[in-house]
Every structure is written in C-alpha cells, then in structure tokens.
Protein backbone atom coordinates (compact mmCIF):
# COMPACT_ATOMS: atom_id res chain seq x y z
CA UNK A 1 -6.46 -6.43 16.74
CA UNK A 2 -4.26 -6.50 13.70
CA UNK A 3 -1.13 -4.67 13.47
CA UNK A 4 0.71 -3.24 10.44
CA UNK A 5 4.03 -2.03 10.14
CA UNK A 6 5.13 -0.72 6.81
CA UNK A 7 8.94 -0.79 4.80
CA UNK A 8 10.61 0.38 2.28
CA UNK A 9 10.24 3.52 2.05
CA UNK A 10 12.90 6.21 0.78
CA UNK A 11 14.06 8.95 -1.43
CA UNK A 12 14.46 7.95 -5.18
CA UNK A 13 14.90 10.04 -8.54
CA UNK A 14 11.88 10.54 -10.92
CA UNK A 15 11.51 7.16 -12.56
CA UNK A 16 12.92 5.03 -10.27
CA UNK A 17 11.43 2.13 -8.40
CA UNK A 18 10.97 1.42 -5.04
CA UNK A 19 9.24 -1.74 -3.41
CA UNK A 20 6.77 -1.23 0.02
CA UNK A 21 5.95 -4.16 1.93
CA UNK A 22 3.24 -4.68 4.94
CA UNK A 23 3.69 -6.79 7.30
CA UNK A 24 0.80 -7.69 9.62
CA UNK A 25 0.88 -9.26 13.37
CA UNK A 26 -0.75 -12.65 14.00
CA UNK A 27 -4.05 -13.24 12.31
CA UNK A 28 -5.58 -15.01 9.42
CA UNK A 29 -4.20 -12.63 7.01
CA UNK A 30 -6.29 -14.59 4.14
CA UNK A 31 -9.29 -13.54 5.71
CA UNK A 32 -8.68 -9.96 5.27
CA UNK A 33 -8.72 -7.63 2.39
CA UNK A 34 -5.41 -4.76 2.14
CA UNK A 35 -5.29 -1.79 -0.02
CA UNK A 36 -2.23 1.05 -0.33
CA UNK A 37 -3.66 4.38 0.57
CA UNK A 38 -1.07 7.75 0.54
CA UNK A 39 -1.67 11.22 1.50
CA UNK A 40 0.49 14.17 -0.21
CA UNK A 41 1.24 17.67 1.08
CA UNK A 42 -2.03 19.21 1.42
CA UNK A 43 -4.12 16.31 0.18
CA UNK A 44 -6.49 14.32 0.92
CA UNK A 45 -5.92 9.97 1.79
CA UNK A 46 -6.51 8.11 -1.18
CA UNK A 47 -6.46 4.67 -2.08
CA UNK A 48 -4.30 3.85 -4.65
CA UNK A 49 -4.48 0.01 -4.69
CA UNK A 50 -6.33 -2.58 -3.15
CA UNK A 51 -6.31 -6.72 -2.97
CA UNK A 52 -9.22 -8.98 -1.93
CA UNK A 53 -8.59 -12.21 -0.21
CA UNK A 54 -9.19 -13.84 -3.95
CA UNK A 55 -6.48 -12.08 -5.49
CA UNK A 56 -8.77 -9.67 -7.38
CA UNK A 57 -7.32 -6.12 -7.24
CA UNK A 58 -8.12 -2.48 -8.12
CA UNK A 59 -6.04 -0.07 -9.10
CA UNK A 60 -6.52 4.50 -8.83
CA UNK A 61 -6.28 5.72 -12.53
CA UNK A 62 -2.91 7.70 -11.40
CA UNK A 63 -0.95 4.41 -10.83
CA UNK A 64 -2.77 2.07 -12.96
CA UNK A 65 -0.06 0.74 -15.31
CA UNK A 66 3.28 1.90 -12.71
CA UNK A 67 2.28 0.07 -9.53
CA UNK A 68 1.38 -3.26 -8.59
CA UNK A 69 0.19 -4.60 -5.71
CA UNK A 70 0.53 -8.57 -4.58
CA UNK A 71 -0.06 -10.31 -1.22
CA UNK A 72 1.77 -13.46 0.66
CA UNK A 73 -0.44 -14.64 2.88
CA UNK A 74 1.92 -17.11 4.43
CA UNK A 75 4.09 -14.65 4.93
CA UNK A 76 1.38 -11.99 6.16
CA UNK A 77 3.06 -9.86 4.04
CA UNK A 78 1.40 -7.05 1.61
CA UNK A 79 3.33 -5.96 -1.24
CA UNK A 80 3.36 -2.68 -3.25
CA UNK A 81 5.93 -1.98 -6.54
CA UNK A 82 6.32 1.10 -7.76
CA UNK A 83 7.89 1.59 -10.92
CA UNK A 84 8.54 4.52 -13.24
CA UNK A 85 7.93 7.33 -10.23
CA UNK A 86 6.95 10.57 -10.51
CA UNK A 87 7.57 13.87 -7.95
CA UNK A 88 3.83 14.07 -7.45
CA UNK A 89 4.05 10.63 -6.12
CA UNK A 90 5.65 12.31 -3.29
CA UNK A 91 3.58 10.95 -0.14
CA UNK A 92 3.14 8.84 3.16
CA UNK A 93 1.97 5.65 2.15
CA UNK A 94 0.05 3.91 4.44
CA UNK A 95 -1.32 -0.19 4.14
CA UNK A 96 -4.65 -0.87 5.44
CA UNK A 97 -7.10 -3.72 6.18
CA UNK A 98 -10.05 -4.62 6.25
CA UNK A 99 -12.35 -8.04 7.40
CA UNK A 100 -14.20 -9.36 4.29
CA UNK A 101 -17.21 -9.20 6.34
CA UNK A 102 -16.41 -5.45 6.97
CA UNK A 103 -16.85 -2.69 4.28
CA UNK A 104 -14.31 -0.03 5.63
CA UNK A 105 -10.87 -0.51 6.37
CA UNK A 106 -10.44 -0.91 10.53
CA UNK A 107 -6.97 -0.99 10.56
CA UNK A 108 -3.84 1.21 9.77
CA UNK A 109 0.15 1.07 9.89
CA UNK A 110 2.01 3.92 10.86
CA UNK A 111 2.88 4.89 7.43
CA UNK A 112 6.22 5.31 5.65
CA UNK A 113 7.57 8.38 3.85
CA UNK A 114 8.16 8.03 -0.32
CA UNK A 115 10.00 11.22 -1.59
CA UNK A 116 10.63 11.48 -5.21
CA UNK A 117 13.13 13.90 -6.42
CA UNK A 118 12.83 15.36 -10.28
C-alpha cells in the first residue's frame, strides 16, 4: 500500500506561482510512475502531468509550457511547479501512482486545494 500526502497548496493572484509536492510512504518510489491530476468546480478529474520511472513526462495541452513536473526518488518526493496561473486553474489537485507493471493509477492522496484569484 502506498500512501500520498500532498503540500503546497494555497490561494495566489492570477500569474503567480505556487510549488506542490507529493510525498509518498515507504516503497520503491523508482518503481512507480506519478502523474498530477485536478478536478475544478463541476468538472471532470484530469491529468495534467505525468512522470515515468525514466524521467520521460507528458504534459495536458492547458499547462504545457506553465507547469512542470519533476520527481526525487530518494526523497520519495513528487514535484509539481506552477507558474504564470490562471483563475481557471482553480482546482483540487491530487498526485497519483501507478506500478510500471500496472496501466491505471491504484493510488491517490487526499488532495490539496489551489485557488487562484484574478
């Protein structure tokens, strides 16, 4: 069982920057691909960025270019920075992971709350 717990959340004006980290419990975190999902007001979950255990990532079209994810596996930590925000980016941003083995993520941290004021 893998555990997440997410950080660094917070309110911040349009086109500010803000900085989420993931930290997971005890596991071979190498082992394990992440991504950054987020779910709006009346949306749907989407994933917004993701990081395989080689350090290949993907990036959603609507943050390509403002956000960037990174990983520290000795520190089991996940990364996400998010720079020049917009109000639509208004959401609870959750980290995820997935087994490279597996094909959908398995596991989930509680989320944390990213309001973005115009």
């Amino acid at each position: 069982q893998v555990q997440l717990v997410e950080s660094g959340g917070g309110l911040v004006q349009a086109g500010g920057s803000l900085r989420l980290s993931c930290t997971a419990s005890e596991t071979i975190f190498s082992l394990y691909s992440l991504g950054w999902h987020r779910q709006g007001p009346g949306k749907e979950r989407e994933l917004l960025a993701s990081v395989n255990s080689a350090g290949s990532t993907y990036y959603a079209d609507s943050v390509k270019g403002r956000f960037t994810i990174s990983r520290d596996d000795a520190k089991k930590t996940l990364y996400l920075q998010m720079n020049s925000l917009k109000p639509e980016d208004t959401a609870t941003y959750y980290c995820a992971a997935r087994h490279i083995v597996e094909h959908e993520y398995r596991y989930w941290g509680q989320g944390t709350q990213v309001t973005v004021s115009s």
